[in-house]
N, C-alpha and C. Protein backbone atom coordinates (compact mmCIF):
# COMPACT_ATOMS: atom_id res chain seq x y z
N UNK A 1 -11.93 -73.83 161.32
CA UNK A 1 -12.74 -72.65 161.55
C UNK A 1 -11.91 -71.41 161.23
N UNK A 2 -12.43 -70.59 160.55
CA UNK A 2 -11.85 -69.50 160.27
C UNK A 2 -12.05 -68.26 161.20
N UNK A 3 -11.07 -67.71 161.62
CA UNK A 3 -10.90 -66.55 162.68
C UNK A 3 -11.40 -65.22 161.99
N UNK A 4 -12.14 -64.31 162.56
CA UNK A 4 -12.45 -63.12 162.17
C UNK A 4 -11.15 -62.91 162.16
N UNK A 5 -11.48 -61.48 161.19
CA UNK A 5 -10.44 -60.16 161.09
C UNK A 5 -10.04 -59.31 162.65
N UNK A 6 -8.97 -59.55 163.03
CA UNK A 6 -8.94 -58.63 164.30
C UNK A 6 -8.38 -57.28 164.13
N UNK A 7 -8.45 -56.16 164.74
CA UNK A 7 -7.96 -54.82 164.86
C UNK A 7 -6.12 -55.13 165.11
N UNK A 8 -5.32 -54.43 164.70
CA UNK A 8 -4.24 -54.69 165.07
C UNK A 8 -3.98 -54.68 166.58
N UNK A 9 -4.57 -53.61 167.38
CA UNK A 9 -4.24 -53.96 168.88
C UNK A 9 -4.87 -55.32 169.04
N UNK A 10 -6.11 -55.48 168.44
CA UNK A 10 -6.58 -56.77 169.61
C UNK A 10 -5.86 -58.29 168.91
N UNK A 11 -5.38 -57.77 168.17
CA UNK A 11 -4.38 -59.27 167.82
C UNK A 11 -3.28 -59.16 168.54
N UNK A 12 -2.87 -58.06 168.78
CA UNK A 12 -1.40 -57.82 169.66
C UNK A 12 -1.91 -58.58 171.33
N UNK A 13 -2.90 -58.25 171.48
CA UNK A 13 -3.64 -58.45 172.83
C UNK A 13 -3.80 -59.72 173.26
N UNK A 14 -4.47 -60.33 171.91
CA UNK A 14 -4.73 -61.68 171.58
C UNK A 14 -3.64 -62.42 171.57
N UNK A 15 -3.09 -62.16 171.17
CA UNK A 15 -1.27 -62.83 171.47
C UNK A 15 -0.73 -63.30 172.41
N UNK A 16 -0.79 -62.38 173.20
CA UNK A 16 -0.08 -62.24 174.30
C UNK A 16 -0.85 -62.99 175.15
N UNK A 17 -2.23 -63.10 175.74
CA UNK A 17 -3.13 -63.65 176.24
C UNK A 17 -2.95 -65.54 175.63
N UNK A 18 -2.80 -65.73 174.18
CA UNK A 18 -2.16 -66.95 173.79
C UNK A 18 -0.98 -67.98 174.73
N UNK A 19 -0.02 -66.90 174.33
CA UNK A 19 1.22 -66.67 175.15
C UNK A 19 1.35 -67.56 176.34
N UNK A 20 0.40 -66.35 177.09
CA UNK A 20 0.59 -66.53 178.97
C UNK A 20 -0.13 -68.11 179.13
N UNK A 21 -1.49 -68.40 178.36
CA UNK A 21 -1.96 -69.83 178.12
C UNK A 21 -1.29 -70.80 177.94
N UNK A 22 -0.17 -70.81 176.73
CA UNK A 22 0.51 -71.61 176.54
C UNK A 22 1.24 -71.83 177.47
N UNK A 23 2.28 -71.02 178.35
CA UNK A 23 3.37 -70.74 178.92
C UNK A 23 2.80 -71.50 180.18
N UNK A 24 1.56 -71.17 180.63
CA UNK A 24 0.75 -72.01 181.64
C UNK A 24 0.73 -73.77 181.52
N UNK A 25 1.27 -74.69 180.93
CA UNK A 25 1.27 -75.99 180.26
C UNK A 25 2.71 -76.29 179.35
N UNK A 26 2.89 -75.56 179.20
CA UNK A 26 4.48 -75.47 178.05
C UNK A 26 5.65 -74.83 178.73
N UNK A 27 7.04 -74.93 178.54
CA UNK A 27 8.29 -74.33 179.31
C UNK A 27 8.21 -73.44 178.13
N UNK A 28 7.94 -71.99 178.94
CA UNK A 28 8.06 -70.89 177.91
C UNK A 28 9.46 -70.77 176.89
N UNK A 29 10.72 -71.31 177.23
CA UNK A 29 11.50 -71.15 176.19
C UNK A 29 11.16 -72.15 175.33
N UNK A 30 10.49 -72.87 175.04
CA UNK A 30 9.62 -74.51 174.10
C UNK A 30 9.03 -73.86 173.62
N UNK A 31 8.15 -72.47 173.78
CA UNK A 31 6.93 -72.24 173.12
C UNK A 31 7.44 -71.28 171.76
N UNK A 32 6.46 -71.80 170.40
CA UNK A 32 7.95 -71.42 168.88
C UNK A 32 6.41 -70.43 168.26
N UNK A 33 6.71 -69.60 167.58
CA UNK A 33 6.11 -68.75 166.97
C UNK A 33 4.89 -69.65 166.17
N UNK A 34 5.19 -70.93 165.55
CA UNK A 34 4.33 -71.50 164.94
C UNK A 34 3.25 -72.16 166.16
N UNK A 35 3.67 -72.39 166.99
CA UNK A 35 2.52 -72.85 168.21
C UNK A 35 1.69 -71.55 168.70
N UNK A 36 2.18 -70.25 168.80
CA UNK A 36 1.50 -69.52 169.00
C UNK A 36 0.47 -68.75 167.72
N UNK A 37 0.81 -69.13 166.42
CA UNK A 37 -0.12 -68.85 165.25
C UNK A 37 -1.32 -69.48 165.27
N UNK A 38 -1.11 -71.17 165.90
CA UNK A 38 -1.53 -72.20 165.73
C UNK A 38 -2.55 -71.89 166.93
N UNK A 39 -1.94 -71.71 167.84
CA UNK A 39 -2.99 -71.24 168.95
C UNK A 39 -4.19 -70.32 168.74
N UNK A 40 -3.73 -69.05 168.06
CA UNK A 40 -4.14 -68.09 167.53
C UNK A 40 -5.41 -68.31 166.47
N UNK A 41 -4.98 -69.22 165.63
CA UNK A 41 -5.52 -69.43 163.96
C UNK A 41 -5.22 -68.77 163.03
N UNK A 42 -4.11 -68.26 163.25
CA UNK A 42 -3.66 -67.67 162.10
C UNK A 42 -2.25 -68.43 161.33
N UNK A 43 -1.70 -67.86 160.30
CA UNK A 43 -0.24 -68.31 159.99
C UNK A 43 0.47 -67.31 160.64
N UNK A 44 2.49 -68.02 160.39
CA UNK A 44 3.21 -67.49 161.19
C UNK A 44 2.98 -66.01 160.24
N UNK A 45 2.77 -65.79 159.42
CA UNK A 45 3.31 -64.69 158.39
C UNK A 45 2.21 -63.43 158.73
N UNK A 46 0.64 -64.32 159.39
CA UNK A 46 -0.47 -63.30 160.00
C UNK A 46 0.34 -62.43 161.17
N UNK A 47 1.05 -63.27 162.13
CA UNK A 47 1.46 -63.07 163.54
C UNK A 47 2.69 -61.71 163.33
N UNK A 48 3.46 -62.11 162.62
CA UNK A 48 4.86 -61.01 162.20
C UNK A 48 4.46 -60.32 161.41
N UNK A 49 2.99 -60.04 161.32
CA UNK A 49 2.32 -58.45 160.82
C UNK A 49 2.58 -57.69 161.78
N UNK A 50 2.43 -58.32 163.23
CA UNK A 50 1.88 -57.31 164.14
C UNK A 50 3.64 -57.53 165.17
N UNK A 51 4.22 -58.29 165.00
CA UNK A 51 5.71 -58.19 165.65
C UNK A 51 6.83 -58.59 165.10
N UNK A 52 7.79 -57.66 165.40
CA UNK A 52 9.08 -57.74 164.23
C UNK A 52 9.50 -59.43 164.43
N UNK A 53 9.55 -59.86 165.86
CA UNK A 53 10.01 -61.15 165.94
C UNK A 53 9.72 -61.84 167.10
N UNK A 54 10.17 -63.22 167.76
CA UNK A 54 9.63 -63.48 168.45
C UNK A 54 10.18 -62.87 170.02
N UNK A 55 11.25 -62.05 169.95
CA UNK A 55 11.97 -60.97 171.28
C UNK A 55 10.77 -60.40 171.32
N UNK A 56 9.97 -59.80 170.50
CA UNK A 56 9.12 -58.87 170.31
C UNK A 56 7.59 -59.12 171.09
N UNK A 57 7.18 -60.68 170.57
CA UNK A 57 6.10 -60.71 171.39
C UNK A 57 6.29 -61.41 172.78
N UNK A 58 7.93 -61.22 173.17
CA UNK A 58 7.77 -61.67 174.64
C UNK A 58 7.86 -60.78 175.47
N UNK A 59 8.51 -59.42 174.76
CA UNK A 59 8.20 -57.49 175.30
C UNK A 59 7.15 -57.57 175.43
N UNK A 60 6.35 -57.75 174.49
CA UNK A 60 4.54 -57.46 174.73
C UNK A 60 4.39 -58.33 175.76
N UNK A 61 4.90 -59.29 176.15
CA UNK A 61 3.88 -59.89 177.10
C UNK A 61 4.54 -59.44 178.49
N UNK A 62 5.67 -59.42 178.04
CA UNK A 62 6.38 -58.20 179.83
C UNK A 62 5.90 -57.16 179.69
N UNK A 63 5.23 -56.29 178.89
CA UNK A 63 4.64 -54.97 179.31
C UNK A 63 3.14 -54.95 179.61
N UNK A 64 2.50 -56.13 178.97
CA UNK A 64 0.95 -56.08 179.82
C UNK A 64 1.26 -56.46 180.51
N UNK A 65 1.82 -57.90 181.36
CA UNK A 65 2.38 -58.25 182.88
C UNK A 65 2.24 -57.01 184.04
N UNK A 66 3.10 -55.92 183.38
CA UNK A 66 3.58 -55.28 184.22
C UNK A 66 2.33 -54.17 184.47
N UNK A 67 1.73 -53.59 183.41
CA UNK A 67 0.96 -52.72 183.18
C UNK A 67 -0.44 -53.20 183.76
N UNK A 68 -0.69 -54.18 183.87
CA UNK A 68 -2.15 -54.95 184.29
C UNK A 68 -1.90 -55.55 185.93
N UNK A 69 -0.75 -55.83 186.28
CA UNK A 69 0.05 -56.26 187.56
C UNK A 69 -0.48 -54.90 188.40
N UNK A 70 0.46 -53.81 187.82
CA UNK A 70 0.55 -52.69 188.77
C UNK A 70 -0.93 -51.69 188.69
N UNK A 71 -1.28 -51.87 187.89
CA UNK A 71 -2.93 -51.23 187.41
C UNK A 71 -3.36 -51.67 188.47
N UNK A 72 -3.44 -53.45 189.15
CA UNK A 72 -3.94 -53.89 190.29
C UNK A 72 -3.84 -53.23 191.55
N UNK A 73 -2.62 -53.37 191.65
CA UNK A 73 -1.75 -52.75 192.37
C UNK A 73 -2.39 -51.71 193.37
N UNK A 74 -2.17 -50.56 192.29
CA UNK A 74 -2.65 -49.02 192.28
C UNK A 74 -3.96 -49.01 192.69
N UNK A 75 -4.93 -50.07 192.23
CA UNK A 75 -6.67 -50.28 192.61
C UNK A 75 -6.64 -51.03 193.53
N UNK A 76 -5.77 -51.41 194.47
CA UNK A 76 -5.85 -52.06 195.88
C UNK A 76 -5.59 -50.94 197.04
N UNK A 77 -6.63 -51.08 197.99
CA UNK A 77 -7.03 -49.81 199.07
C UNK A 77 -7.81 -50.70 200.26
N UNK A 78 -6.77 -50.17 201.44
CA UNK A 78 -7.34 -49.94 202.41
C UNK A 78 -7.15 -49.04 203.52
N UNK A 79 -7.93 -49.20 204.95
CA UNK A 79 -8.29 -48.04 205.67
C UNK A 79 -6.76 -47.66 205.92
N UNK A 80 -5.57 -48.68 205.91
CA UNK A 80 -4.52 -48.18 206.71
C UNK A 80 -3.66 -48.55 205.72
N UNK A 81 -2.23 -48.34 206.04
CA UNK A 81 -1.04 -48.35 204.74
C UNK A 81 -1.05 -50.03 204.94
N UNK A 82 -1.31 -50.46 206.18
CA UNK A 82 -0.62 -51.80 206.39
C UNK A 82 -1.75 -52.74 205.63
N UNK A 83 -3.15 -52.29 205.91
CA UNK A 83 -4.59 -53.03 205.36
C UNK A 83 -4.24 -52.83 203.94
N UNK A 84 -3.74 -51.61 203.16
CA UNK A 84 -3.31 -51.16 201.58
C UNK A 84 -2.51 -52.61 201.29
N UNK A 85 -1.32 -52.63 201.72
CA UNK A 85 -0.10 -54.04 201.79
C UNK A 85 -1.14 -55.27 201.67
N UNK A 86 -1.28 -55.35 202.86
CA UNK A 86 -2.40 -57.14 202.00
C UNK A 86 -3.22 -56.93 201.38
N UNK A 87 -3.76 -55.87 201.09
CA UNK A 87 -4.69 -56.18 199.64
C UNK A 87 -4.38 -55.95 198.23
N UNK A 88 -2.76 -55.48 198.37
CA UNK A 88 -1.65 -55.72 197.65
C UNK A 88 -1.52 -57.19 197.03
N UNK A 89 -1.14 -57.23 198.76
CA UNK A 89 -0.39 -58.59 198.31
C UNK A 89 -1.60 -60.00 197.71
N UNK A 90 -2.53 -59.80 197.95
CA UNK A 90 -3.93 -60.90 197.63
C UNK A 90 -4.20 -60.11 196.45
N UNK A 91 -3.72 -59.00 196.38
CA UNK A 91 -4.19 -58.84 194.51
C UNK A 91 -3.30 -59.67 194.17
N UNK A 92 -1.62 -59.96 194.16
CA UNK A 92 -0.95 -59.98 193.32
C UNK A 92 -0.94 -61.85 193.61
N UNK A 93 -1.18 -62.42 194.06
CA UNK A 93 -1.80 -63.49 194.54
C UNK A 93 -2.86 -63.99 193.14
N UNK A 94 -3.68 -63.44 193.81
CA UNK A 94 -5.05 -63.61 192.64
C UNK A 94 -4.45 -63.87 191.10
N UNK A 95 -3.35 -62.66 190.86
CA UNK A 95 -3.09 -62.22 189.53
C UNK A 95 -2.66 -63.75 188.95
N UNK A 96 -1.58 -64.10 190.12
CA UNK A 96 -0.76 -65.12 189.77
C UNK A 96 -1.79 -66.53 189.18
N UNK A 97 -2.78 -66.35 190.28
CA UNK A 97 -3.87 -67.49 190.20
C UNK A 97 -4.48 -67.48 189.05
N UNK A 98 -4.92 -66.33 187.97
CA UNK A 98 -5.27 -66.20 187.18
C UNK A 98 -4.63 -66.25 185.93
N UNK A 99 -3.76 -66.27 186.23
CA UNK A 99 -2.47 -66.61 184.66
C UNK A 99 -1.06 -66.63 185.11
N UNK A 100 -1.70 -68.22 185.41
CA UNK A 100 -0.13 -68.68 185.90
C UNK A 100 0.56 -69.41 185.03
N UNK A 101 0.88 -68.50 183.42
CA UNK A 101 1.84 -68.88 182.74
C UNK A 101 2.81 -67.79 183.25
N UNK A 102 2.21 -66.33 183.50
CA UNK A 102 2.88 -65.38 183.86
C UNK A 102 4.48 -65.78 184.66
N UNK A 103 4.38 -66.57 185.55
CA UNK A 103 5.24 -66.30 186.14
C UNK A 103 6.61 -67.50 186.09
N UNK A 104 6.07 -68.11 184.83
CA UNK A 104 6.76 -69.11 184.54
C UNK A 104 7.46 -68.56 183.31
N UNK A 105 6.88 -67.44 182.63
CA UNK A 105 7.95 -66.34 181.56
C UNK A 105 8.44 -65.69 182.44
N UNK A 106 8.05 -65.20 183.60
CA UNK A 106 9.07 -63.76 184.07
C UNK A 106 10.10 -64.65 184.55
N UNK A 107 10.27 -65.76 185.20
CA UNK A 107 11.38 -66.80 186.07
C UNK A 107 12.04 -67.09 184.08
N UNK A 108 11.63 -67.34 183.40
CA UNK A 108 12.18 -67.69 182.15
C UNK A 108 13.13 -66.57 181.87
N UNK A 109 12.45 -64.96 181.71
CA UNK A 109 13.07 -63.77 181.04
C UNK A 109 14.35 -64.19 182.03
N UNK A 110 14.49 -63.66 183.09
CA UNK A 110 15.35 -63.47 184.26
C UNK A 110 16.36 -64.52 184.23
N UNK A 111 16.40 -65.13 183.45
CA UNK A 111 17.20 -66.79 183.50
C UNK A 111 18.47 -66.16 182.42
N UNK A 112 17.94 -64.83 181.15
CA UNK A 112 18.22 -64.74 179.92
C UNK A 112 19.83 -64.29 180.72
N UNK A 113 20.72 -64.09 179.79
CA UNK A 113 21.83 -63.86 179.55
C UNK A 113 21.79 -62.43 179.08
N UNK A 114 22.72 -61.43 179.44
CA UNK A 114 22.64 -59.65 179.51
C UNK A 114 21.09 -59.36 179.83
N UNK A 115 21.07 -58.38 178.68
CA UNK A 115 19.94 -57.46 179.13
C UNK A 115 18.97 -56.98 177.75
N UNK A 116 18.40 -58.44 178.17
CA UNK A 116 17.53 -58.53 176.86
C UNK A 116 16.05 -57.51 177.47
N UNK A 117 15.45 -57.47 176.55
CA UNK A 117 14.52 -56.40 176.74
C UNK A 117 13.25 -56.65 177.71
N UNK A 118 13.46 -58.29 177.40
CA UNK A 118 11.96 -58.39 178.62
C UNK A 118 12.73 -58.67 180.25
N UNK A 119 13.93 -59.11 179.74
CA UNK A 119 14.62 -59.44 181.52
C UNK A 119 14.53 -57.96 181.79
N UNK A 120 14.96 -56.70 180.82
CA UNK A 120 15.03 -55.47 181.65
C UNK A 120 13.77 -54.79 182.15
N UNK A 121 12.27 -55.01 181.38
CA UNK A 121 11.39 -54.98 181.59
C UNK A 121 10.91 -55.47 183.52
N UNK A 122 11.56 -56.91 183.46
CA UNK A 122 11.39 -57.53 184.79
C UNK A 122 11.72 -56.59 185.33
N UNK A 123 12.91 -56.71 185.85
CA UNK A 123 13.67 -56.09 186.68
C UNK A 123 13.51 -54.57 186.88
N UNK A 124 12.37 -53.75 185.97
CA UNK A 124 12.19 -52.57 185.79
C UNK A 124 10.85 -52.21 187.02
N UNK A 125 9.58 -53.85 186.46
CA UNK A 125 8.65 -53.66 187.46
C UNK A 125 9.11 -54.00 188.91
N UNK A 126 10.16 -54.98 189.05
CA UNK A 126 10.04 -55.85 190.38
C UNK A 126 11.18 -54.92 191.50
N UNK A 127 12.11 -54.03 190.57
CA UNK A 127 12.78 -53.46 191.54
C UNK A 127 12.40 -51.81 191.74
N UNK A 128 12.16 -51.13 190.84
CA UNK A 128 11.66 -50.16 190.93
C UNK A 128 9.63 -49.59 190.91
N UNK A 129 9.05 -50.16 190.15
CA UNK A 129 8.01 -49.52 189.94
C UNK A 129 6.72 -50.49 191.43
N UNK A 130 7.31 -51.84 191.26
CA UNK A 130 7.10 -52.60 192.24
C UNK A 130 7.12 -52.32 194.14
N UNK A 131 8.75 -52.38 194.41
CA UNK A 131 9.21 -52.37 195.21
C UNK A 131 8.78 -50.79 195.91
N UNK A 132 9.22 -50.23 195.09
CA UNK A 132 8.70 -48.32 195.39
C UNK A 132 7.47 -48.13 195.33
N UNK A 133 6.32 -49.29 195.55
CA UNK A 133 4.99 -48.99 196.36
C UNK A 133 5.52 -49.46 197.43
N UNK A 134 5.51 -50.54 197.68
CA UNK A 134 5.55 -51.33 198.96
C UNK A 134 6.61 -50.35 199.84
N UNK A 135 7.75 -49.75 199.13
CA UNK A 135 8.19 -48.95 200.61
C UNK A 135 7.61 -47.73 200.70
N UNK A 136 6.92 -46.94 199.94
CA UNK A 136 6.65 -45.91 200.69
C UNK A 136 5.06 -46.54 201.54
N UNK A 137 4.15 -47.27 201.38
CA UNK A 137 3.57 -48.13 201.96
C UNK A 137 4.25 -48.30 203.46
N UNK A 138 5.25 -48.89 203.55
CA UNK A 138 5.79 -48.87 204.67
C UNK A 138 6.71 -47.97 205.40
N UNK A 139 7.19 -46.60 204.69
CA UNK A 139 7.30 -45.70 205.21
C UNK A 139 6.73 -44.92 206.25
N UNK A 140 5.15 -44.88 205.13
CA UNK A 140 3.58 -44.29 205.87
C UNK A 140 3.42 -44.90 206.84
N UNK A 141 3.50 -46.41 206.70
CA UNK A 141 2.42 -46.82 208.19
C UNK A 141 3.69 -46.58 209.34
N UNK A 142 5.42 -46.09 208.92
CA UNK A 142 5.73 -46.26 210.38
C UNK A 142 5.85 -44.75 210.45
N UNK A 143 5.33 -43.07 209.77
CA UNK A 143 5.11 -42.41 210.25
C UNK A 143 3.83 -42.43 210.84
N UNK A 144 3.31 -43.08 210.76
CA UNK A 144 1.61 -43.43 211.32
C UNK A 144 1.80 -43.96 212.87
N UNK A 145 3.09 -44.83 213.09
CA UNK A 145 3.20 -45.29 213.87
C UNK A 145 2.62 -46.54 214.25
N UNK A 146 2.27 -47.23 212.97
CA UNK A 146 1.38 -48.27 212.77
C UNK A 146 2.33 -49.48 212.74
N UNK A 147 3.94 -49.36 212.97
CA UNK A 147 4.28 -50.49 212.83
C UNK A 147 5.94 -49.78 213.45
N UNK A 148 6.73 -50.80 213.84
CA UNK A 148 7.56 -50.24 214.83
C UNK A 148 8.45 -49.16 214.38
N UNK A 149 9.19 -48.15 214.97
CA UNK A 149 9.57 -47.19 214.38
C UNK A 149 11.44 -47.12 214.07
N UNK A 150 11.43 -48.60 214.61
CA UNK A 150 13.22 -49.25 213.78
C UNK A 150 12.70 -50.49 212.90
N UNK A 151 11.95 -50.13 211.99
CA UNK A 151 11.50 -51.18 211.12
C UNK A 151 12.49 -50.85 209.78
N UNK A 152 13.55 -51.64 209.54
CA UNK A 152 14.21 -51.81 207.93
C UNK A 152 12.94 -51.62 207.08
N UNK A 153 12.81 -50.21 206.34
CA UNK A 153 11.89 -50.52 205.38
C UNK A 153 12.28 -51.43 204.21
N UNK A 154 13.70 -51.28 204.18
CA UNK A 154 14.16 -51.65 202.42
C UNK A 154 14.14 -53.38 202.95
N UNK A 155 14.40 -53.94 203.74
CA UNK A 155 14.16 -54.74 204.32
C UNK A 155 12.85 -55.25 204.05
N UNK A 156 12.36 -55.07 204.73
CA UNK A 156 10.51 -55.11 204.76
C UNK A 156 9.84 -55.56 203.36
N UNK A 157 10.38 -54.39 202.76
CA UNK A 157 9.66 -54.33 201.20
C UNK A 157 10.65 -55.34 200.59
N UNK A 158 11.70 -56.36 200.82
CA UNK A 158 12.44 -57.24 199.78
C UNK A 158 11.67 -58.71 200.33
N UNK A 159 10.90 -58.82 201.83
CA UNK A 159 10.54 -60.01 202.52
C UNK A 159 9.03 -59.81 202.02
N UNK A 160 8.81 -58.60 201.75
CA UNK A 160 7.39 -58.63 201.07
C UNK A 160 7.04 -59.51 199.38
N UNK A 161 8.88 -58.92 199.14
CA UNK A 161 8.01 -59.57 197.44
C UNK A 161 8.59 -60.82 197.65
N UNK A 162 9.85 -61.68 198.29
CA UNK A 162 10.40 -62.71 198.72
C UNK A 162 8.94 -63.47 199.48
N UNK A 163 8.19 -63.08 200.04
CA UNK A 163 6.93 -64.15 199.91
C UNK A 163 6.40 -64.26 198.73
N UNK A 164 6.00 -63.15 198.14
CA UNK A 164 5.19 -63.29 196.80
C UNK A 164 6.04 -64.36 195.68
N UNK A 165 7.30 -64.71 195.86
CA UNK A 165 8.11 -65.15 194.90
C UNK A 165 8.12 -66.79 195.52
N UNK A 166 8.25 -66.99 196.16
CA UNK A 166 8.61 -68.15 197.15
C UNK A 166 7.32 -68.96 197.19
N UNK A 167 5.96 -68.23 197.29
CA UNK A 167 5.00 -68.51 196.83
C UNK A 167 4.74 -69.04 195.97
N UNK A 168 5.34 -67.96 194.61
CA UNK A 168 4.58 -68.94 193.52
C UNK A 168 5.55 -69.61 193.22
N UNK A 169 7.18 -70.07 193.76
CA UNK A 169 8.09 -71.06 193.14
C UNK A 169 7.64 -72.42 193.77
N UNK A 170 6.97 -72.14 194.86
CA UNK A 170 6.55 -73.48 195.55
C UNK A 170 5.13 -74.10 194.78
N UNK A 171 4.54 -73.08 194.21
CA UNK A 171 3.22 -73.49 193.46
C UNK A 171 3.68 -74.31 192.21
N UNK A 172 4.79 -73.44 191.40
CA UNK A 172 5.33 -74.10 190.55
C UNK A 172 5.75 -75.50 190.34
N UNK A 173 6.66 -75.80 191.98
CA UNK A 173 7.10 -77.00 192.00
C UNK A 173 6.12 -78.29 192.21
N UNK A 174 4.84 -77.68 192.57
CA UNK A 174 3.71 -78.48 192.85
C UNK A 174 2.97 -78.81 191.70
N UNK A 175 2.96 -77.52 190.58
CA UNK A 175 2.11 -77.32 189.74
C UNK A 175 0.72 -77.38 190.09
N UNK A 176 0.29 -76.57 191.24
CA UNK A 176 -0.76 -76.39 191.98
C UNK A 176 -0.86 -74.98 192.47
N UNK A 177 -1.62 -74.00 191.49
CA UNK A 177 -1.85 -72.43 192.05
C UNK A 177 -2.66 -72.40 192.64
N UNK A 178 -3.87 -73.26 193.02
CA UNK A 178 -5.18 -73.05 193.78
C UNK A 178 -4.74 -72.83 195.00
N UNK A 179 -3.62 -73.44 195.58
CA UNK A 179 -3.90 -73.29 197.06
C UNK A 179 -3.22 -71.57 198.17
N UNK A 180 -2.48 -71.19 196.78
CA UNK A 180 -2.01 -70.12 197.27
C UNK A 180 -2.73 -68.95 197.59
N UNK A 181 -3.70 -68.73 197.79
CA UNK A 181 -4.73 -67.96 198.40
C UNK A 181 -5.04 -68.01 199.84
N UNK A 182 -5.07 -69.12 200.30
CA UNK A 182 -5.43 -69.75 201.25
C UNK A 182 -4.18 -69.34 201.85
N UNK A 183 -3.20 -70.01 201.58
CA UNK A 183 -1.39 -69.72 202.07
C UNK A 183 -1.18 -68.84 202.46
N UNK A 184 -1.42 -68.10 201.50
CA UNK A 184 -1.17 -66.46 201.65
C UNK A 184 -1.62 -65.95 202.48
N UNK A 185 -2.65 -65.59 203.28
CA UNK A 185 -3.21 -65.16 204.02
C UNK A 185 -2.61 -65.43 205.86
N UNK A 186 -2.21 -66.25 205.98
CA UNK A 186 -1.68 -67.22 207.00
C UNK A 186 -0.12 -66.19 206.94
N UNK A 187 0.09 -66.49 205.56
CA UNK A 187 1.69 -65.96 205.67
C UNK A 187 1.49 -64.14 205.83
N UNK A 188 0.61 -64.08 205.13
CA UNK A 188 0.69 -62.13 205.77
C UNK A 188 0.78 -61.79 207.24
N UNK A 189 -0.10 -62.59 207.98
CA UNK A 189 -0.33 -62.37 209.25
C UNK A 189 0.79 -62.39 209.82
N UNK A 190 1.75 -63.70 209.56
CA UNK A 190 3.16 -63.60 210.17
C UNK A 190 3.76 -62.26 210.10
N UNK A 191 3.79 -62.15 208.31
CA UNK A 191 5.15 -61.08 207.94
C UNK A 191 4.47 -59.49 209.61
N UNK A 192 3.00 -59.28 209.40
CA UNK A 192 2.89 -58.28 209.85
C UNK A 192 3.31 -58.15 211.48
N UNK A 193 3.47 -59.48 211.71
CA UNK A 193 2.90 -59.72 213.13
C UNK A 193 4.82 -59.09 213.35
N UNK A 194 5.59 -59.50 212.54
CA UNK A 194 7.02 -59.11 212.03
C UNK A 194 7.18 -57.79 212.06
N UNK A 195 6.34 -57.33 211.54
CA UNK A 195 6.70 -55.58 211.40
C UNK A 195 7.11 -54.49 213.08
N UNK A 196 6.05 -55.43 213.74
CA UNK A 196 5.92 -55.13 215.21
C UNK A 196 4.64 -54.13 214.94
N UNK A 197 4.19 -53.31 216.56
CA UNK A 197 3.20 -52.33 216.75
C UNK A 197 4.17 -50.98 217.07
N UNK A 198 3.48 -50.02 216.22
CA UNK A 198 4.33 -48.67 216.74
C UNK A 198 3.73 -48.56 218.11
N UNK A 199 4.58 -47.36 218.70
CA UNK A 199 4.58 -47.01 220.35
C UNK A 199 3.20 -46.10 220.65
């Protein structure tokens, strides 16, 4: 079957979406430029129109990760900073549930040796753009007084994403993402019940 003509973004898009599929069933360092053409329908020579190489389309796939991750993120709201936090954290849950090759490239990037462009990418969302919701999140709720007022935030916010991670390494080892929804929910209650009640 022959593939329409795509726009250059939506082949870039299309890619990457390939990618996270494959990476979902395949050990992302296994997955070779010709499996992702092949995936695609195109040749390798269609694919390196749209990326210098294959470093290139694993940037693209750490920058929608990150950009579609935290987009979530940002569109998760509730009445209180602490209600904001789990619907955080069940977005980023969901996300995982929904393309769980994702997190079998970001544990891949992070494995890399120096500071290749998608490990710095990681480490760009998970320690800064990441982490710096969740604490001022928990800043707010303990000027709110919503949660005890000797609460380690930096603390707080590393046991916050240390579930989210632990989570999906245990899903991994199962190769079972369905049930982490369910999990999750059980485990928020703890972490909060953790935070304590302000005075």
């Amino acid at each position: 079957m022959t593939r329409t003509k795509l726009p250059a973004d939506m082949r870039r898009a299309a890619t990457v979406e390939s990618v996270i599929v494959l990476a979902a069933s395949t050990n992302p360092a296994d997955i070779t430029t010709a499996q992702i053409a092949a995936h695609l329908g195109v040749t390798q020579g269609a694919l390196f129109r749209h990326f210098a190489d294959k470093q290139a389309v694993w940037t693209a796939v750490m920058d929608w990760t990150a950009d579609t991750l935290l987009a979530r993120i940002d569109a998760s709201a509730g009445p209180t900073p602490l209600d904001t936090l789990q619907a955080i954290f069940a977005a980023h849950i969901d996300f995982v549930v929904e393309h769980a090759g994702v997190p079998r490239i970001l544990f891949g990037e992070l494995q890399r040796d120096g500071d290749a462009p998608g490990k710095t990418r990681v480490r760009a969302l998970m320690a800064a753009a990441y982490r710096g919701r969740v604490m001022r999140l928990l800043d707010l709720a303990k000027a709110q007084r919503q949660i005890d007022a000797q609460t380690d935030t930096a603390a707080a916010a590393t046991l916050f994403l240390g579930m989210v991670q632990g989570l999906v390494m245990q899903a991994m080892a199962a190769d079972d993402f369905t049930s982490m929804p369910a999990i999750s929910q059980g485990l928020f209650a703890i972490y909060r019940d953790g935070l304590g009640v302000g005075p």
